[in-house]
N, C-alpha and C. Protein backbone atom coordinates (compact mmCIF):
# COMPACT_ATOMS: atom_id res chain seq x y z
N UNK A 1 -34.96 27.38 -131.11
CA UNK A 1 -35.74 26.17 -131.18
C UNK A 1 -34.98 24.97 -130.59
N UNK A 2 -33.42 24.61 -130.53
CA UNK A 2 -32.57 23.76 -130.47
C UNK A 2 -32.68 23.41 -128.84
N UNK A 3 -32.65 24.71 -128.54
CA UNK A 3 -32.70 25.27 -126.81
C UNK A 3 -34.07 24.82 -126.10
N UNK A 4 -35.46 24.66 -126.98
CA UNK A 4 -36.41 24.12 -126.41
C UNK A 4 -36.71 22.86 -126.41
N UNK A 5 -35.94 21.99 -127.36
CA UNK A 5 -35.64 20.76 -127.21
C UNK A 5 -34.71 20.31 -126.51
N UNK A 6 -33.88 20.98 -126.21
CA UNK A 6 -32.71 20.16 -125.32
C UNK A 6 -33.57 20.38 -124.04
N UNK A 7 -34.09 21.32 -123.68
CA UNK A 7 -34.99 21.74 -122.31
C UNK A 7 -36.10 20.79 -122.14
N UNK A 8 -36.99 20.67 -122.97
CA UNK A 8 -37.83 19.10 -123.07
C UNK A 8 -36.97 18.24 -122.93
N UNK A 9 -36.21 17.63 -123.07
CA UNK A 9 -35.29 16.63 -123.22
C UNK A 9 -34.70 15.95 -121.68
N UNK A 10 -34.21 17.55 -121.27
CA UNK A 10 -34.44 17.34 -119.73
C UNK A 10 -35.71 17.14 -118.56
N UNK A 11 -36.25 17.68 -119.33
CA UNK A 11 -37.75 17.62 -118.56
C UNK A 11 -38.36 16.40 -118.76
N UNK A 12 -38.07 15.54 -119.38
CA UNK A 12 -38.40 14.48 -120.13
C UNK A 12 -37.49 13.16 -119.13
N UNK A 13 -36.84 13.58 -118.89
CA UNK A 13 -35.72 12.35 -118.32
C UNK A 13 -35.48 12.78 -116.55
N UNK A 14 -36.20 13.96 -116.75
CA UNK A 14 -36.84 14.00 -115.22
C UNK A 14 -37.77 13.71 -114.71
N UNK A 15 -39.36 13.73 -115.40
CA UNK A 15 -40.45 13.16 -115.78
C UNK A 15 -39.88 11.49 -115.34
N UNK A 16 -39.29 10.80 -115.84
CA UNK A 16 -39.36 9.40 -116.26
C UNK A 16 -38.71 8.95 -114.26
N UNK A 17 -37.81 9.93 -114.41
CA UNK A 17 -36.98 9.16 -113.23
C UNK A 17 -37.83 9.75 -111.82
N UNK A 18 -38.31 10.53 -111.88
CA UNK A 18 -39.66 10.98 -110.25
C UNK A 18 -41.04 10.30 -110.89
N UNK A 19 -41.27 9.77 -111.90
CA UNK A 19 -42.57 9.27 -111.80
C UNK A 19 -42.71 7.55 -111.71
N UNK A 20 -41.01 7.23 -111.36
CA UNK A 20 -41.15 5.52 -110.56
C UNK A 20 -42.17 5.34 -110.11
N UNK A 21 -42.82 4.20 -109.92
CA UNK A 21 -43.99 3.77 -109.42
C UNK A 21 -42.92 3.64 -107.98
N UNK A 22 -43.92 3.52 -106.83
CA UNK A 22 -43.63 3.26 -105.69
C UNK A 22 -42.71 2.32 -105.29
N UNK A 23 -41.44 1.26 -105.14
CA UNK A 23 -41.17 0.09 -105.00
C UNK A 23 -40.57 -0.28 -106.76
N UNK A 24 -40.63 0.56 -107.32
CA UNK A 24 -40.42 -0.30 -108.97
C UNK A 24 -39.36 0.00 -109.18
N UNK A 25 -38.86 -0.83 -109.96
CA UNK A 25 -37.37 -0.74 -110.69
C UNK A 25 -37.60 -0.73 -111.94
N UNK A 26 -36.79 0.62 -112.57
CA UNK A 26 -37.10 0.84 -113.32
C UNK A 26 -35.88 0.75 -114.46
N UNK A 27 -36.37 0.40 -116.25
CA UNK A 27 -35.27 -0.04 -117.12
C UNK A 27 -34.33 1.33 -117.29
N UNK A 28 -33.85 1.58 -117.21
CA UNK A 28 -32.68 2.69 -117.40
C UNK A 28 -31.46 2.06 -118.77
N UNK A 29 -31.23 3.15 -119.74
CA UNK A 29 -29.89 2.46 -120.52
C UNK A 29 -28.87 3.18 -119.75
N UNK A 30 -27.68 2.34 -120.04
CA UNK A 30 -26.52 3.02 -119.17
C UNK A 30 -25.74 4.18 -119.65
N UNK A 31 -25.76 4.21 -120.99
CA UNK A 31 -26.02 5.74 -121.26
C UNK A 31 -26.52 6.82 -120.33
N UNK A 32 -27.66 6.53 -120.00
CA UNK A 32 -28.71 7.26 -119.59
C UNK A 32 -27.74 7.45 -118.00
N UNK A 33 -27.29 6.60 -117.07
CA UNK A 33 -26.44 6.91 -116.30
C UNK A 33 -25.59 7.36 -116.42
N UNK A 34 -24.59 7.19 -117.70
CA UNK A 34 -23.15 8.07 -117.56
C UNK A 34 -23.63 9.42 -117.80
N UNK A 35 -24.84 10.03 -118.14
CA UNK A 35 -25.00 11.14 -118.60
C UNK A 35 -25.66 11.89 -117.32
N UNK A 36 -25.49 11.44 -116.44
CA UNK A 36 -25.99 12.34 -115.44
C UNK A 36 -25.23 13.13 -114.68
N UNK A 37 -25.73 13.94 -114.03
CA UNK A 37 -24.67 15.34 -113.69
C UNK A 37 -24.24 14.89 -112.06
N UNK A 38 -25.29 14.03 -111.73
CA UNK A 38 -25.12 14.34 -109.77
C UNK A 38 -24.31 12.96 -109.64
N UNK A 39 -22.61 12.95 -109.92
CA UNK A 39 -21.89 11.86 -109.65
C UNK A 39 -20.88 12.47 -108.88
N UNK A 40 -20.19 11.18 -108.28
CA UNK A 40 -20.14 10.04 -108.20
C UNK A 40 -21.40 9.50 -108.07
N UNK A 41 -21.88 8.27 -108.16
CA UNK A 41 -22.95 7.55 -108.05
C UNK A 41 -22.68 6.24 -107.01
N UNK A 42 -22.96 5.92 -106.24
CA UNK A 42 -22.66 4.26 -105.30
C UNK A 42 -24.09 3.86 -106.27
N UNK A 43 -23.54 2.76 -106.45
CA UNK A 43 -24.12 1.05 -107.07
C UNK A 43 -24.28 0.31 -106.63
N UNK A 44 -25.54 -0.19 -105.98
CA UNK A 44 -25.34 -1.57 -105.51
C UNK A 44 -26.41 -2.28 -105.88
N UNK A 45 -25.79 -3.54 -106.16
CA UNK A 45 -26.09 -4.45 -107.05
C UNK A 45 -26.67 -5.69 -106.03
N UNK A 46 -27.91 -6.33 -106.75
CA UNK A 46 -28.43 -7.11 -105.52
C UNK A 46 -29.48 -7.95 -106.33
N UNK A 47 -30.07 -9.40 -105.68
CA UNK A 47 -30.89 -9.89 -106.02
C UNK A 47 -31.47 -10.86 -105.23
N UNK A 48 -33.02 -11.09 -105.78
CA UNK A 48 -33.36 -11.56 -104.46
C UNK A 48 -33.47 -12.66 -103.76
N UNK A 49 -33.12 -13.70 -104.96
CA UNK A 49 -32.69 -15.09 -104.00
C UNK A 49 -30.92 -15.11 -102.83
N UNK A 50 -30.67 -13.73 -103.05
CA UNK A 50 -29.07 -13.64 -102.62
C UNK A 50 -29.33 -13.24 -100.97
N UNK A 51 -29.35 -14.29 -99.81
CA UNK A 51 -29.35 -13.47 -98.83
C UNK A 51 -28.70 -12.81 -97.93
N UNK A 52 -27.26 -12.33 -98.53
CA UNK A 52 -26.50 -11.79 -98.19
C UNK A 52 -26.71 -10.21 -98.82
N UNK A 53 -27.54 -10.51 -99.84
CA UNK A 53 -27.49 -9.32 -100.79
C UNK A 53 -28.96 -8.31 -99.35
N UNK A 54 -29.71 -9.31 -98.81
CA UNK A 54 -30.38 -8.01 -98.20
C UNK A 54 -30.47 -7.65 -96.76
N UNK A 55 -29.13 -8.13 -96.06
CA UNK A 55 -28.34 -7.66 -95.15
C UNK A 55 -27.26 -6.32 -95.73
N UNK A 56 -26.82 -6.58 -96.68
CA UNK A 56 -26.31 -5.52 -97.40
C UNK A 56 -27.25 -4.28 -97.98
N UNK A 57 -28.18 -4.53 -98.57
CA UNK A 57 -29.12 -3.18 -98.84
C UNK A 57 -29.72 -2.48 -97.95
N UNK A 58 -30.45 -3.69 -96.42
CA UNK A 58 -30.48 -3.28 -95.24
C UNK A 58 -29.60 -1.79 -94.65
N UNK A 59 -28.39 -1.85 -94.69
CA UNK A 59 -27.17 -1.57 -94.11
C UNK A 59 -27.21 -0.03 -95.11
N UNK A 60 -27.52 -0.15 -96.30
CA UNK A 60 -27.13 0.91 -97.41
C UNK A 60 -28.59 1.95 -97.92
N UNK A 61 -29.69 1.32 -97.14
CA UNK A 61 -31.02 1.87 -97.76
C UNK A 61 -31.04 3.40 -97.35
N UNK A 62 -30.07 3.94 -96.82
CA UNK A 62 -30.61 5.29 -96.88
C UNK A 62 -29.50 6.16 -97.18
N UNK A 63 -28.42 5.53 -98.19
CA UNK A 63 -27.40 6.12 -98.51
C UNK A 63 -28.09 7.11 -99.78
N UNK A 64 -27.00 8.21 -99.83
CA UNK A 64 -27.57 9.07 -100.71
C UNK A 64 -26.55 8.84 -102.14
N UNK A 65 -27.38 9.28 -103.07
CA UNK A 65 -26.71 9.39 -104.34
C UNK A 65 -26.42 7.78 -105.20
N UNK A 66 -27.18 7.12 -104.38
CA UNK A 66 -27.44 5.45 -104.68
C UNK A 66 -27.97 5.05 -105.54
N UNK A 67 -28.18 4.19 -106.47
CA UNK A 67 -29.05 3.40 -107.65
C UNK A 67 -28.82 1.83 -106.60
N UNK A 68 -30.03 1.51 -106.30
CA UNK A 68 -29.94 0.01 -106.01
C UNK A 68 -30.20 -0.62 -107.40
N UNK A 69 -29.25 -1.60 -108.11
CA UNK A 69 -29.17 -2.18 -109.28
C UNK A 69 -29.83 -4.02 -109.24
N UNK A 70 -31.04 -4.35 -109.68
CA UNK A 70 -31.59 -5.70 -109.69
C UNK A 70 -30.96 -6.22 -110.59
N UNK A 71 -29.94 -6.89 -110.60
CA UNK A 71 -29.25 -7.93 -111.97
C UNK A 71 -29.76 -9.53 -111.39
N UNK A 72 -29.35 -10.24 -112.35
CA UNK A 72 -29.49 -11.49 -112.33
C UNK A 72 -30.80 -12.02 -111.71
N UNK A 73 -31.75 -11.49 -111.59
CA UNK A 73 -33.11 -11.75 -111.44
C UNK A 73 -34.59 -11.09 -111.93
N UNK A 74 -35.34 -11.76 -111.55
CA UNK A 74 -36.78 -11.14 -112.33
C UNK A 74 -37.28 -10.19 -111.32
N UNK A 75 -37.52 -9.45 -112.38
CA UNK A 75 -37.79 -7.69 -111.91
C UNK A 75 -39.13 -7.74 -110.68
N UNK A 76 -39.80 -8.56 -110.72
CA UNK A 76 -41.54 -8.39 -109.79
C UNK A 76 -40.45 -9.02 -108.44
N UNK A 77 -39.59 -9.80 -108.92
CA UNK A 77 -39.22 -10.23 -107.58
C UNK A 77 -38.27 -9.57 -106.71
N UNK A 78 -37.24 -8.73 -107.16
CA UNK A 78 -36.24 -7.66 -107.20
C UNK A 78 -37.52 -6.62 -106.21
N UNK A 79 -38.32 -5.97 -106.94
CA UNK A 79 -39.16 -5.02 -106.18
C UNK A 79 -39.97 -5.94 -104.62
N UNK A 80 -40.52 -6.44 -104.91
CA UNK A 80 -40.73 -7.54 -103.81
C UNK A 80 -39.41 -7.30 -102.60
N UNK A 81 -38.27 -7.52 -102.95
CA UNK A 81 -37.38 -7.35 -101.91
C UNK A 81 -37.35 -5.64 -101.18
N UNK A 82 -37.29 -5.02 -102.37
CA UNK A 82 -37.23 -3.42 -101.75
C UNK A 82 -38.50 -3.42 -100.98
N UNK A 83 -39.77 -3.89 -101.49
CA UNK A 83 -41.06 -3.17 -100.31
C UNK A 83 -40.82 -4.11 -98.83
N UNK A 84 -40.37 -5.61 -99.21
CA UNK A 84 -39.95 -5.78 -97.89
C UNK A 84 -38.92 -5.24 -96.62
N UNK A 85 -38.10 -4.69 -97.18
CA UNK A 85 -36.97 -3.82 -96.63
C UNK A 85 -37.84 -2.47 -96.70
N UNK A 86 -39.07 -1.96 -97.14
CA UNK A 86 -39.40 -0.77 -96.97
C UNK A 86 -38.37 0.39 -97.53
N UNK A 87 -38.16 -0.11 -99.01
CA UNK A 87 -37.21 0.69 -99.41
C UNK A 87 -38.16 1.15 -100.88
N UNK A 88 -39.51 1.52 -100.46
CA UNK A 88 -40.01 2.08 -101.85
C UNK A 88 -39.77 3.16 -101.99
N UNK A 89 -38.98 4.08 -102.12
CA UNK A 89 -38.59 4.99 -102.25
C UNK A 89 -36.92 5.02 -102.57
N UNK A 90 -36.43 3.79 -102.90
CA UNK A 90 -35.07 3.44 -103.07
C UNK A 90 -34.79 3.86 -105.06
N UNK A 91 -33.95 4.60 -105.37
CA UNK A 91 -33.35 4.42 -107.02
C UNK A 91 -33.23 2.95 -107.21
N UNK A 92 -34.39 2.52 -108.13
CA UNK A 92 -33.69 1.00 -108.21
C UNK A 92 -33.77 0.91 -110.15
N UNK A 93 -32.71 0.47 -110.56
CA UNK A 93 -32.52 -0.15 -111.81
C UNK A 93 -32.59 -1.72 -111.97
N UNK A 94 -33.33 -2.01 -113.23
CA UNK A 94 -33.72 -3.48 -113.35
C UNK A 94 -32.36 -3.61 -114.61
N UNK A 95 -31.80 -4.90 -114.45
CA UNK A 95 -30.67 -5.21 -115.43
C UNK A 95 -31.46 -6.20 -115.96
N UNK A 96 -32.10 -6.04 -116.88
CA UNK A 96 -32.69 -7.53 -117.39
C UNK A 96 -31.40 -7.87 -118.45
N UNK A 97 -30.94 -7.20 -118.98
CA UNK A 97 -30.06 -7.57 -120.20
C UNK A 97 -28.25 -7.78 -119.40
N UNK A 98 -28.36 -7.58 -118.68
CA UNK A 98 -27.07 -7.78 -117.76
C UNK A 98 -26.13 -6.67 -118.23
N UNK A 99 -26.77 -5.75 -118.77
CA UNK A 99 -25.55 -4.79 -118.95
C UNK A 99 -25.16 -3.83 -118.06
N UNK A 100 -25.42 -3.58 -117.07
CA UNK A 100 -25.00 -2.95 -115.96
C UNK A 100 -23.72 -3.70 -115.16
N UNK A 101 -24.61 -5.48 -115.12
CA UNK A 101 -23.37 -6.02 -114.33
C UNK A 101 -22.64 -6.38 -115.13
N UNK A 102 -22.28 -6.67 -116.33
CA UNK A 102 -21.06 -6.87 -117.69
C UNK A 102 -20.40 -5.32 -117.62
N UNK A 103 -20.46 -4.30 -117.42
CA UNK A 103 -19.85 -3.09 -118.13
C UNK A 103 -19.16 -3.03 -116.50
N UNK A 104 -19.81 -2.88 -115.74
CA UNK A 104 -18.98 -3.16 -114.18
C UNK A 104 -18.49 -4.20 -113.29
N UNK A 105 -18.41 -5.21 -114.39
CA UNK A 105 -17.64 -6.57 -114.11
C UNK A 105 -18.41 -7.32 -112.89
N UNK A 106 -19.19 -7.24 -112.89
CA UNK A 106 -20.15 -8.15 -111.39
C UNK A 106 -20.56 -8.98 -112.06
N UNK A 107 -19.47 -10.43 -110.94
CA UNK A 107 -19.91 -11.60 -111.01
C UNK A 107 -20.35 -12.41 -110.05
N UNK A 108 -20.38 -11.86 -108.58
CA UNK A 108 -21.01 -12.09 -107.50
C UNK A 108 -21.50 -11.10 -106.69
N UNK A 109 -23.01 -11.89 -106.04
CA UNK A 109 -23.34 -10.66 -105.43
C UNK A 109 -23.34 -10.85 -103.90
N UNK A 110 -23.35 -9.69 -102.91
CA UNK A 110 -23.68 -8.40 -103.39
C UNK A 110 -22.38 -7.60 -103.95
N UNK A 111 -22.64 -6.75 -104.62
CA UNK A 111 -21.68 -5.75 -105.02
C UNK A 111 -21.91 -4.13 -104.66
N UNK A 112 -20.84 -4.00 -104.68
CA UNK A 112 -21.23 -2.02 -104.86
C UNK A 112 -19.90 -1.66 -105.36
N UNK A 113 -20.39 -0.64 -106.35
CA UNK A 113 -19.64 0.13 -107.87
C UNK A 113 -19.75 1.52 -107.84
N UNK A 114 -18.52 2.15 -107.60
CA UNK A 114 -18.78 3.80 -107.55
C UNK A 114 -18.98 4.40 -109.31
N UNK A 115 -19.94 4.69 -109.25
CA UNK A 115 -19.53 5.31 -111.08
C UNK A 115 -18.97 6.83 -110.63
N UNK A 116 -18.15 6.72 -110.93
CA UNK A 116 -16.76 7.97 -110.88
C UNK A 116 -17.77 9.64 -111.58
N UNK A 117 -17.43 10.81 -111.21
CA UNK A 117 -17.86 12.06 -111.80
C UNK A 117 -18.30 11.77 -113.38
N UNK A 118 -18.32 12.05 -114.02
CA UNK A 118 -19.15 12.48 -115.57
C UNK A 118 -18.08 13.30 -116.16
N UNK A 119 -16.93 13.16 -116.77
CA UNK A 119 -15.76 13.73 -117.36
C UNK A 119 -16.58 15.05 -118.59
C-alpha cells in the first residue's frame, strides 16, 4: 500500500509540473526543487522591469535543465516577459515570497544559480 502512495505521489508532482499553463509560472516550494532527481539544475533569475534581465534570458531560452526563476516582481508580468521572448514553453518559477532569491543569496538581477546534484 506504502508503494502505491509513494507512486501517486510521483505521479502527482508530475501531473503539476507538465500541466503548466502555456507561458505560466508556476508556485513551486523549494523543497519541491531540492527533491528532484534531474540535477544539476541552472537558475536564472529575472524580472521584468530589469532590462538587462531579458537580454540575458534571450541568450539562455533554450538551455536545458533550466528553471527560469520570476523574483522580485508580479507574476502576470514575469509571464508577459516569457510570451514576449516566446519562451512559453520555458520552466518558470514565481518567487512571490522571495525564497528562492534569499536561500540563493540574489540581490541583483540578472542572476544564474547552479543547484548542485541532490546528495
Amino acid at each position: 500500500m506504502s508503494t502505491v502512495k509513494f507512486n501517486m505521489g510521483v505521479f502527482f508532482l508530475a501531473f503539476v509540473m507538465t500541466s503548466q499553463a502555456i507561458g505560466e509560472c508556476q508556485e513551486m516550494a523549494l523543497a519541491t526543487l531540492k527533491a528532484r532527481k534531474e540535477t544539476p539544475v541552472q537558475l536564472v533569475f529575472f524580472a521584468s522591469w530589469c532590462l538587462s534581465c531579458k537580454e540575458h534570458l534571450e541568450a539562455l531560452k533554450s538551455a536545458k535543465n533550466t528553471f527560469f526563476i520570476a523574483t522580485f516582481d508580479r507574476k502576470d508580468k514575469a509571464e508577459d516577459v516569457l510570451k514576449y521572448l516566446k519562451m512559453e514553453n520555458a520552466s518558470c518559477i514565481y518567487d512571490g515570497e522571495g525564497t528562492f532569491s534569499e536561500y540563493f543569496g540574489v540581490t541583483e538581477l540578472p542572476a544564474t544559480k547552479t543547484f548542485p546534484k541532490a546528495e
